[in-house]
PDB file of N, CA and C in Angstrom:
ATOM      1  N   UNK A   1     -24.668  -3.830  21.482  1.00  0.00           N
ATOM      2  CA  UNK A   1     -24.202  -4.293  20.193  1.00  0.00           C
ATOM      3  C   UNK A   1     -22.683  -4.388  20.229  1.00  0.00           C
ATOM      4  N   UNK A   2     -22.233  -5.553  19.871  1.00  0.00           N
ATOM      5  CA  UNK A   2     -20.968  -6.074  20.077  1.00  0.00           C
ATOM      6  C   UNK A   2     -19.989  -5.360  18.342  1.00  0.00           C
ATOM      7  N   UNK A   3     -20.586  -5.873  17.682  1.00  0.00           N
ATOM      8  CA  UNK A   3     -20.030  -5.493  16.544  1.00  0.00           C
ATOM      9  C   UNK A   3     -18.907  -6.932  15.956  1.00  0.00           C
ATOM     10  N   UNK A   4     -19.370  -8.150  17.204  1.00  0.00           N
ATOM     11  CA  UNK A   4     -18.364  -9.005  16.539  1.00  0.00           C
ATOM     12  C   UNK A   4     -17.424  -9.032  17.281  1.00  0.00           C
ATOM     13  N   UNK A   5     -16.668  -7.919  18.261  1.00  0.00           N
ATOM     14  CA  UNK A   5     -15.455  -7.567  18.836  1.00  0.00           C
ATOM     15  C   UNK A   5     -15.283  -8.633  20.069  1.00  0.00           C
ATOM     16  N   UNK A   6     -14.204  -9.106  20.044  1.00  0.00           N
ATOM     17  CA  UNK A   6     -14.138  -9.832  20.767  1.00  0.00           C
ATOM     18  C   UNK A   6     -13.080  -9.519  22.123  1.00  0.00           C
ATOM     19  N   UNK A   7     -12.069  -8.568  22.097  1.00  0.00           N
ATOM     20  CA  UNK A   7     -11.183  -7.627  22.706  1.00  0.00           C
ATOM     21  C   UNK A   7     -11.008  -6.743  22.243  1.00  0.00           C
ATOM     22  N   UNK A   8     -11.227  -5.667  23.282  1.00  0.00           N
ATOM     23  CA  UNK A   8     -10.995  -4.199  23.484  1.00  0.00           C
ATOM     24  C   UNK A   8      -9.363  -3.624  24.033  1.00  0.00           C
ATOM     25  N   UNK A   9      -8.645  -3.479  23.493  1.00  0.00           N
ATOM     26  CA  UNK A   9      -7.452  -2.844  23.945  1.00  0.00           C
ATOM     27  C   UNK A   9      -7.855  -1.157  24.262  1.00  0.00           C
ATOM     28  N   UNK A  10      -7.724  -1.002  25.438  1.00  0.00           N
ATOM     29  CA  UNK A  10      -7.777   0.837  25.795  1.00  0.00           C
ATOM     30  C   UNK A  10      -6.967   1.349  26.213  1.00  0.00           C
ATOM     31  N   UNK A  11      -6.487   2.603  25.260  1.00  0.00           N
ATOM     32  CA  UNK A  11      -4.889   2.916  25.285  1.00  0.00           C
ATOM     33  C   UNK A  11      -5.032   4.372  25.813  1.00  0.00           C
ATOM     34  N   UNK A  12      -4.871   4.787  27.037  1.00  0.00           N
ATOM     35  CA  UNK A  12      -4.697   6.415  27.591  1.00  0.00           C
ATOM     36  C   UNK A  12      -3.787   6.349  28.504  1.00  0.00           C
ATOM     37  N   UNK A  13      -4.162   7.851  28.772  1.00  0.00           N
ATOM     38  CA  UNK A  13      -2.995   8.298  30.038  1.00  0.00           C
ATOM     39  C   UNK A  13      -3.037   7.003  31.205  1.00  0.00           C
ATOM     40  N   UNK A  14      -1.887   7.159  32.357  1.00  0.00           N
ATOM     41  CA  UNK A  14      -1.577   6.456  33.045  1.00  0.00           C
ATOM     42  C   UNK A  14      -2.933   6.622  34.211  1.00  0.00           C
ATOM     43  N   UNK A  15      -2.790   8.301  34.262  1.00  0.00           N
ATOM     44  CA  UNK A  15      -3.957   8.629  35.405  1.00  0.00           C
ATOM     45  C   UNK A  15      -5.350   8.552  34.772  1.00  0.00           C
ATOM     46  N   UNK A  16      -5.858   8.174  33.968  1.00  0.00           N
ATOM     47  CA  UNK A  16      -6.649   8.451  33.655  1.00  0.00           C
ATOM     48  C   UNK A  16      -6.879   6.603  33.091  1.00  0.00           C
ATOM     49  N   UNK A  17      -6.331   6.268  33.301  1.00  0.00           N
ATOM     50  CA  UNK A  17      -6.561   4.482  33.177  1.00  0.00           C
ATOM     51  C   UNK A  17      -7.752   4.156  33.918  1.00  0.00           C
ATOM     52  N   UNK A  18      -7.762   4.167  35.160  1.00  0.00           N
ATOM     53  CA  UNK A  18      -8.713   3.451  36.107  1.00  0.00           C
ATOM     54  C   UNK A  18     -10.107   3.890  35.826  1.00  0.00           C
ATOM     55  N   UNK A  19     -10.295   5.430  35.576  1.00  0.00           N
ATOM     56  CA  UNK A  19     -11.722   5.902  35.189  1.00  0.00           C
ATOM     57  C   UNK A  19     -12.252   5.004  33.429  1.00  0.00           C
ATOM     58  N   UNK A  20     -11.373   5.040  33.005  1.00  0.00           N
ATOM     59  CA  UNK A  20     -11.360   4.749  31.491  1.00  0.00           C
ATOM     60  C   UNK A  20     -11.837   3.243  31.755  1.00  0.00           C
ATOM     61  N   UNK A  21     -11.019   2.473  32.613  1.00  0.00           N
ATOM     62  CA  UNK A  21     -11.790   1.021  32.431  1.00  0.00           C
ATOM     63  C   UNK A  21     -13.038   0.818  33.042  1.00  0.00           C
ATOM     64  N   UNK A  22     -12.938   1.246  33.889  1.00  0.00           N
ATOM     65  CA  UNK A  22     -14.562   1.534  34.338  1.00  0.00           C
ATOM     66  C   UNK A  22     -15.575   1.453  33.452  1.00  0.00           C
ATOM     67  N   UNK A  23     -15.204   2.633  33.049  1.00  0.00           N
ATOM     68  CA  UNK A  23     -16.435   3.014  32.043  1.00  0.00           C
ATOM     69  C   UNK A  23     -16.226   1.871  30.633  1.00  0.00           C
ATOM     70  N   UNK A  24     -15.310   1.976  30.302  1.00  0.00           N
ATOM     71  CA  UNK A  24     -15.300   0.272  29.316  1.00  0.00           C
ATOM     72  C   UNK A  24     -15.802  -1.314  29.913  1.00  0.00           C
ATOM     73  N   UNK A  25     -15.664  -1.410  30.898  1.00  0.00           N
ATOM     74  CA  UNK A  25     -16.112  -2.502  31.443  1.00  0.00           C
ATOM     75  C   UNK A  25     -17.534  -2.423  32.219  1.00  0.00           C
ATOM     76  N   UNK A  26     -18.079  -1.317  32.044  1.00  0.00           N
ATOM     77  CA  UNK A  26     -19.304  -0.547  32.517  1.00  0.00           C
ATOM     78  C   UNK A  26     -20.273  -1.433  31.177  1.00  0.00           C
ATOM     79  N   UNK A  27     -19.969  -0.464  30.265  1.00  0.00           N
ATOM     80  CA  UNK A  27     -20.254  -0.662  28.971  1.00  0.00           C
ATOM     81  C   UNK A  27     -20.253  -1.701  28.352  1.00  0.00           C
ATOM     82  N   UNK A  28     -19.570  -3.151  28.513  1.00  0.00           N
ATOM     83  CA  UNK A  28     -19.229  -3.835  27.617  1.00  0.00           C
ATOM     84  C   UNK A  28     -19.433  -5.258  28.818  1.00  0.00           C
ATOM     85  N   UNK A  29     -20.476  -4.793  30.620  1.00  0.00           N
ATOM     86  CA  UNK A  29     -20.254  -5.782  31.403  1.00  0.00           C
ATOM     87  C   UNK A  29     -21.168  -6.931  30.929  1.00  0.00           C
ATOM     88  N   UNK A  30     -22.295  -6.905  29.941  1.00  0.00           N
ATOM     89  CA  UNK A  30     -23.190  -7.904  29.533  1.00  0.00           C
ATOM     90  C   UNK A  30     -22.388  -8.831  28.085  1.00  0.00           C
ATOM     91  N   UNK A  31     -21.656  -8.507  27.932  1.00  0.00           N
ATOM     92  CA  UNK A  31     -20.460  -9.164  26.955  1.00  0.00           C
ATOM     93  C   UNK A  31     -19.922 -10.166  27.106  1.00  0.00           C
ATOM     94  N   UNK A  32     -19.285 -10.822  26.249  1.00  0.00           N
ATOM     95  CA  UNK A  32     -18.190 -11.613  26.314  1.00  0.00           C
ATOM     96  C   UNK A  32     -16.857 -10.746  26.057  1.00  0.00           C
ATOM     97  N   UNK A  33     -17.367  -9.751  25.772  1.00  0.00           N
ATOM     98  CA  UNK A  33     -15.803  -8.770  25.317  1.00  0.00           C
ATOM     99  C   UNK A  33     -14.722  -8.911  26.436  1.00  0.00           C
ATOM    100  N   UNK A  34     -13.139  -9.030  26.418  1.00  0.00           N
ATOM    101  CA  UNK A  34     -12.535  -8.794  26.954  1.00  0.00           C
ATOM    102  C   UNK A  34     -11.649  -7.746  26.668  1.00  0.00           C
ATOM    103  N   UNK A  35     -11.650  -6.910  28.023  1.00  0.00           N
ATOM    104  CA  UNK A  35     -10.532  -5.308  27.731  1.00  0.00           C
ATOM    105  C   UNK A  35      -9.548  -5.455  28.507  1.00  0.00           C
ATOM    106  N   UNK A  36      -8.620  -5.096  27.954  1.00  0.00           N
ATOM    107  CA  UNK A  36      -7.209  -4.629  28.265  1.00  0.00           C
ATOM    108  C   UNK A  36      -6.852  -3.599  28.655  1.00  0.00           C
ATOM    109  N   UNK A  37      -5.916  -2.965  29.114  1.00  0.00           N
ATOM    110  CA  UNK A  37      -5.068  -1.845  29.222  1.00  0.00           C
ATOM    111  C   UNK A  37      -3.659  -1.384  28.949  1.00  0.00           C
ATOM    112  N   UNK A  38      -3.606  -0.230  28.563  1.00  0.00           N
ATOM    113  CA  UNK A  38      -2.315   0.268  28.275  1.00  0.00           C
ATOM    114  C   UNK A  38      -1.705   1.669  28.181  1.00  0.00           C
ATOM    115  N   UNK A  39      -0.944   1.699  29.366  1.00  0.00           N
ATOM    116  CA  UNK A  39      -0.970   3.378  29.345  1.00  0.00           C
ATOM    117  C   UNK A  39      -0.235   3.919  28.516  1.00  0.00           C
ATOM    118  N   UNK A  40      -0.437   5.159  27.927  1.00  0.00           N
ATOM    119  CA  UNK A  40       0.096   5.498  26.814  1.00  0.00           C
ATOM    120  C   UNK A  40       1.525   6.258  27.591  1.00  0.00           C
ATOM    121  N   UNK A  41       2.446   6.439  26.582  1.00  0.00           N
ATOM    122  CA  UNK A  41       3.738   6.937  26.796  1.00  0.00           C
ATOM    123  C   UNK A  41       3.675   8.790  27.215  1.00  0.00           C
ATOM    124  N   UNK A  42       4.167   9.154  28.316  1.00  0.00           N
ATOM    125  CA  UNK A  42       3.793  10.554  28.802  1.00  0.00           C
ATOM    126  C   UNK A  42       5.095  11.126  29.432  1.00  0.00           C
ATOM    127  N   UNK A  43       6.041  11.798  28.326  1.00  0.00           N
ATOM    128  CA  UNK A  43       7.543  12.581  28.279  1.00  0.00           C
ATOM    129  C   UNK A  43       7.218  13.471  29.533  1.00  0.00           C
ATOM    130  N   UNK A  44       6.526  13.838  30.156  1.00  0.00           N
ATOM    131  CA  UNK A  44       6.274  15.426  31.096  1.00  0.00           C
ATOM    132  C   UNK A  44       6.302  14.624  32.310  1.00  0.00           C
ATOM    133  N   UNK A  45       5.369  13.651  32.756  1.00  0.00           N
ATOM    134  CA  UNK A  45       5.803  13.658  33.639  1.00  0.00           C
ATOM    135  C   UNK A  45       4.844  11.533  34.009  1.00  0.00           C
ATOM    136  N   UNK A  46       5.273  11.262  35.094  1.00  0.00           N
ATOM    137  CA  UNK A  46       4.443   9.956  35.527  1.00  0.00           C
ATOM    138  C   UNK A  46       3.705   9.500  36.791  1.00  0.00           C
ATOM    139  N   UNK A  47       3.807   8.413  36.974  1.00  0.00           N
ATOM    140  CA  UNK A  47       3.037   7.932  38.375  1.00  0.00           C
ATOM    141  C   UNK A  47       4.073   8.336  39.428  1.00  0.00           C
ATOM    142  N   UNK A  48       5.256   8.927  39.418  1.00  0.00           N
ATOM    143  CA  UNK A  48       6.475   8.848  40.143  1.00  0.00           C
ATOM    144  C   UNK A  48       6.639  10.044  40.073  1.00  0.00           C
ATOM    145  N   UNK A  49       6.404  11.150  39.463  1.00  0.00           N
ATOM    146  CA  UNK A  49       6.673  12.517  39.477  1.00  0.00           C
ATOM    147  C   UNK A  49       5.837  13.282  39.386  1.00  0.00           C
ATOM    148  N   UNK A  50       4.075  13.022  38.756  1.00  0.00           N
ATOM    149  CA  UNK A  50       3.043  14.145  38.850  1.00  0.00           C
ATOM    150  C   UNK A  50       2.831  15.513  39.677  1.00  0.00           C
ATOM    151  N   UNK A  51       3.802  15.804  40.745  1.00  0.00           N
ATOM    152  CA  UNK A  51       3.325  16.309  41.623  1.00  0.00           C
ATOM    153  C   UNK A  51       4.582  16.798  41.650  1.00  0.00           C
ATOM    154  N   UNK A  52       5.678  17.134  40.377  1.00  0.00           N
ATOM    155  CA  UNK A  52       6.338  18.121  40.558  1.00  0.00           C
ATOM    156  C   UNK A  52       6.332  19.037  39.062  1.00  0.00           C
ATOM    157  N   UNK A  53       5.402  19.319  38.766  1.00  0.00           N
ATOM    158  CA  UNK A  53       4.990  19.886  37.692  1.00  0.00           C
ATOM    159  C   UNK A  53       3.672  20.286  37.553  1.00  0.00           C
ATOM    160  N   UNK A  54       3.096  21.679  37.135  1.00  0.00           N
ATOM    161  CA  UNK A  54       2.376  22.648  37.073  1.00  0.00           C
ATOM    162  C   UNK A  54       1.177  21.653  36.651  1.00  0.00           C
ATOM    163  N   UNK A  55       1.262  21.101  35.017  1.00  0.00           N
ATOM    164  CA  UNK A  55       0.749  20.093  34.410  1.00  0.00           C
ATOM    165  C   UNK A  55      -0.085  18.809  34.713  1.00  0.00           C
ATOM    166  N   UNK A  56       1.261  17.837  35.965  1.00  0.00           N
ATOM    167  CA  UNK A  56       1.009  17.226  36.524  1.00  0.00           C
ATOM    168  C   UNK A  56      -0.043  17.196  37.379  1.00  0.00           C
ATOM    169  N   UNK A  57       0.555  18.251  38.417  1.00  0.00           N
ATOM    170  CA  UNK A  57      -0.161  18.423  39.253  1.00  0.00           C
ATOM    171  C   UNK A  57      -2.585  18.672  38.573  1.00  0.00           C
ATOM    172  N   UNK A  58      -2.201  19.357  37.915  1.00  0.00           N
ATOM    173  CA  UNK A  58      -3.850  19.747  36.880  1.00  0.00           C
ATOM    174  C   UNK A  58      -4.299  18.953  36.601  1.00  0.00           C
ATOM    175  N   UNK A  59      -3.579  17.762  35.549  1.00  0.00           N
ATOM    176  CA  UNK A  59      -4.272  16.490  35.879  1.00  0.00           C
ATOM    177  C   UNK A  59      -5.167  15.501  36.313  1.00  0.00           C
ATOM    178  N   UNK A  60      -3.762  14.976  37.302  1.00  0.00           N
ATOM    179  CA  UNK A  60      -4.487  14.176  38.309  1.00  0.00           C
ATOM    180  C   UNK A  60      -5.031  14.721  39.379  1.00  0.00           C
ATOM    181  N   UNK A  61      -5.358  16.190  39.614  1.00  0.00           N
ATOM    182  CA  UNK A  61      -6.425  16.800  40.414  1.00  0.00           C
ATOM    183  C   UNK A  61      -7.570  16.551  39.456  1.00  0.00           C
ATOM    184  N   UNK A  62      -7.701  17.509  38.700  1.00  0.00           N
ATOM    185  CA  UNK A  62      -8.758  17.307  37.676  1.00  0.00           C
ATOM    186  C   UNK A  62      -9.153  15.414  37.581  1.00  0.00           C
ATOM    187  N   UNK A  63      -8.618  14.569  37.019  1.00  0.00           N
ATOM    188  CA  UNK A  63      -8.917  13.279  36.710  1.00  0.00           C
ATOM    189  C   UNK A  63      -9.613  12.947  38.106  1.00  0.00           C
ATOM    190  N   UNK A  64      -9.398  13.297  39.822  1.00  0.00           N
ATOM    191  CA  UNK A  64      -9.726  12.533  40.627  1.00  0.00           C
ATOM    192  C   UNK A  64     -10.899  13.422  40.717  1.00  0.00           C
ATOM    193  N   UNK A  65     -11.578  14.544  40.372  1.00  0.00           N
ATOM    194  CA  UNK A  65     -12.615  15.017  40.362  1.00  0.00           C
ATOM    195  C   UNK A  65     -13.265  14.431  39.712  1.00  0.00           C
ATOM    196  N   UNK A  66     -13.248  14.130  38.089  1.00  0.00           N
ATOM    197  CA  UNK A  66     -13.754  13.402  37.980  1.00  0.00           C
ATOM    198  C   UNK A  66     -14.228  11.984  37.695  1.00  0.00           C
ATOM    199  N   UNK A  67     -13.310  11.775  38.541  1.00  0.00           N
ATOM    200  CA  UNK A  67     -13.743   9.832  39.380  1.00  0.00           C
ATOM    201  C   UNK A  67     -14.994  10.238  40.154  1.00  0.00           C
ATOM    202  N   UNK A  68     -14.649  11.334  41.052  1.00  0.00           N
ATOM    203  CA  UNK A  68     -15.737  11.676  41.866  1.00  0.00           C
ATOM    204  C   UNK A  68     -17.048  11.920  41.291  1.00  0.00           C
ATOM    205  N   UNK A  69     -16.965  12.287  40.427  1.00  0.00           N
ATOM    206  CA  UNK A  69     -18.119  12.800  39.089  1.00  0.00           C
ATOM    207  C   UNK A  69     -18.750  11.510  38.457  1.00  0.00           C
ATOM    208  N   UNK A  70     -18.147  11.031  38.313  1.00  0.00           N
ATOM    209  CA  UNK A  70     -18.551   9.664  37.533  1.00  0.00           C
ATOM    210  C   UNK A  70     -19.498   8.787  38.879  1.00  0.00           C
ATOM    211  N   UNK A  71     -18.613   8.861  39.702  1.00  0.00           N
ATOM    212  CA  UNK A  71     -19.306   7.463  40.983  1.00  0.00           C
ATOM    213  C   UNK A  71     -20.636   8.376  41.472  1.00  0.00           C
ATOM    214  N   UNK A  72     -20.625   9.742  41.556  1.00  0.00           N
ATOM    215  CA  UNK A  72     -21.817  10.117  41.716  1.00  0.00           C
ATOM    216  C   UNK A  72     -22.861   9.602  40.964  1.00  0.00           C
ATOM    217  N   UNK A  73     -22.403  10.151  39.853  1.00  0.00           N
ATOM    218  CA  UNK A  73     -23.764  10.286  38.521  1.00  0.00           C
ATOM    219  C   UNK A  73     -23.693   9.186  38.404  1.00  0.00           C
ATOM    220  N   UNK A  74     -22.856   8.432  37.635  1.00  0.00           N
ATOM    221  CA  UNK A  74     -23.163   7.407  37.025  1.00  0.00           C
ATOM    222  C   UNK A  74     -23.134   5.942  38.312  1.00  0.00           C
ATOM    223  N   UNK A  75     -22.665   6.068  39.223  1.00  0.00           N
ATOM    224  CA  UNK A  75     -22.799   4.933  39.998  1.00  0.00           C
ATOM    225  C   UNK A  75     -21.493   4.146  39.823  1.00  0.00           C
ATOM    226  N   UNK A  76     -20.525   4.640  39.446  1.00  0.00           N
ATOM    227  CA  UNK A  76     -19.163   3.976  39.105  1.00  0.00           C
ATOM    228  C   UNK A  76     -18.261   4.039  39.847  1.00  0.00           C
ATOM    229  N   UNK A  77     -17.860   3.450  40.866  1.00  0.00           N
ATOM    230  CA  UNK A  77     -16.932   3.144  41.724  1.00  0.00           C
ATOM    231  C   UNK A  77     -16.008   2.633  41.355  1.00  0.00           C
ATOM    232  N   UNK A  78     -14.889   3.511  41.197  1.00  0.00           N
ATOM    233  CA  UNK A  78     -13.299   3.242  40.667  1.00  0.00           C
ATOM    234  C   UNK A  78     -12.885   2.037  40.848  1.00  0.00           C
ATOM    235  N   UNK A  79     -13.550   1.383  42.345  1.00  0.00           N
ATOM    236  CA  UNK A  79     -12.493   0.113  43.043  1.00  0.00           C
ATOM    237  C   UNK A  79     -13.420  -0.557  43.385  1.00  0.00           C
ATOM    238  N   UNK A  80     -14.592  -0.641  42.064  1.00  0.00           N
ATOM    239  CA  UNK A  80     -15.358  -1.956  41.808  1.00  0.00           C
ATOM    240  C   UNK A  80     -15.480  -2.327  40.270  1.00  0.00           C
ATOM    241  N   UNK A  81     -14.782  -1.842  39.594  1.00  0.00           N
ATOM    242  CA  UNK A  81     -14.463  -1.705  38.379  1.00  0.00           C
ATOM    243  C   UNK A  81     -13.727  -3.410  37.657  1.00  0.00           C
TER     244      UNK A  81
END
């Protein structure tokens, strides 16, 4: 069920983009919907520094677990998305 929608804008973290469209374009692949992206604004730290901060670092460990989590269960391969 479309709801009418015709574009999806999906607005999250930077690391957490690639799992997120996935699963939106998972969801929405029998559609005409078109999705977008947009990473949201993140003061602590980025794609250029994650990995010098406590935070950072938790993250995008955590987030690539579960990519791993997702392509298991659900059959979602990050880099067929």
């Amino acid at each position: 069920m479309t709801l009418g929608y015709t574009r999806i804008l999906v607005v999250t973290s930077w690391y957490h983009g690639r799992r997120g469209m996935c699963i939106i374009r998972h969801d929405t692949r029998d559609t005409a919907i078109q999705v977008s992206y947009q990473a949201a604004y993140n003061a602590t730290f980025g794609p250029d520094s994650w990995w010098r901060n406590e935070e950072g670092l938790m993250d995008v460990t955590n987030e690539l677990i579960k990519i791993g989590y997702y392509w298991v269960e659900y059959g979602l391969s990050p880099w067929q998305c």
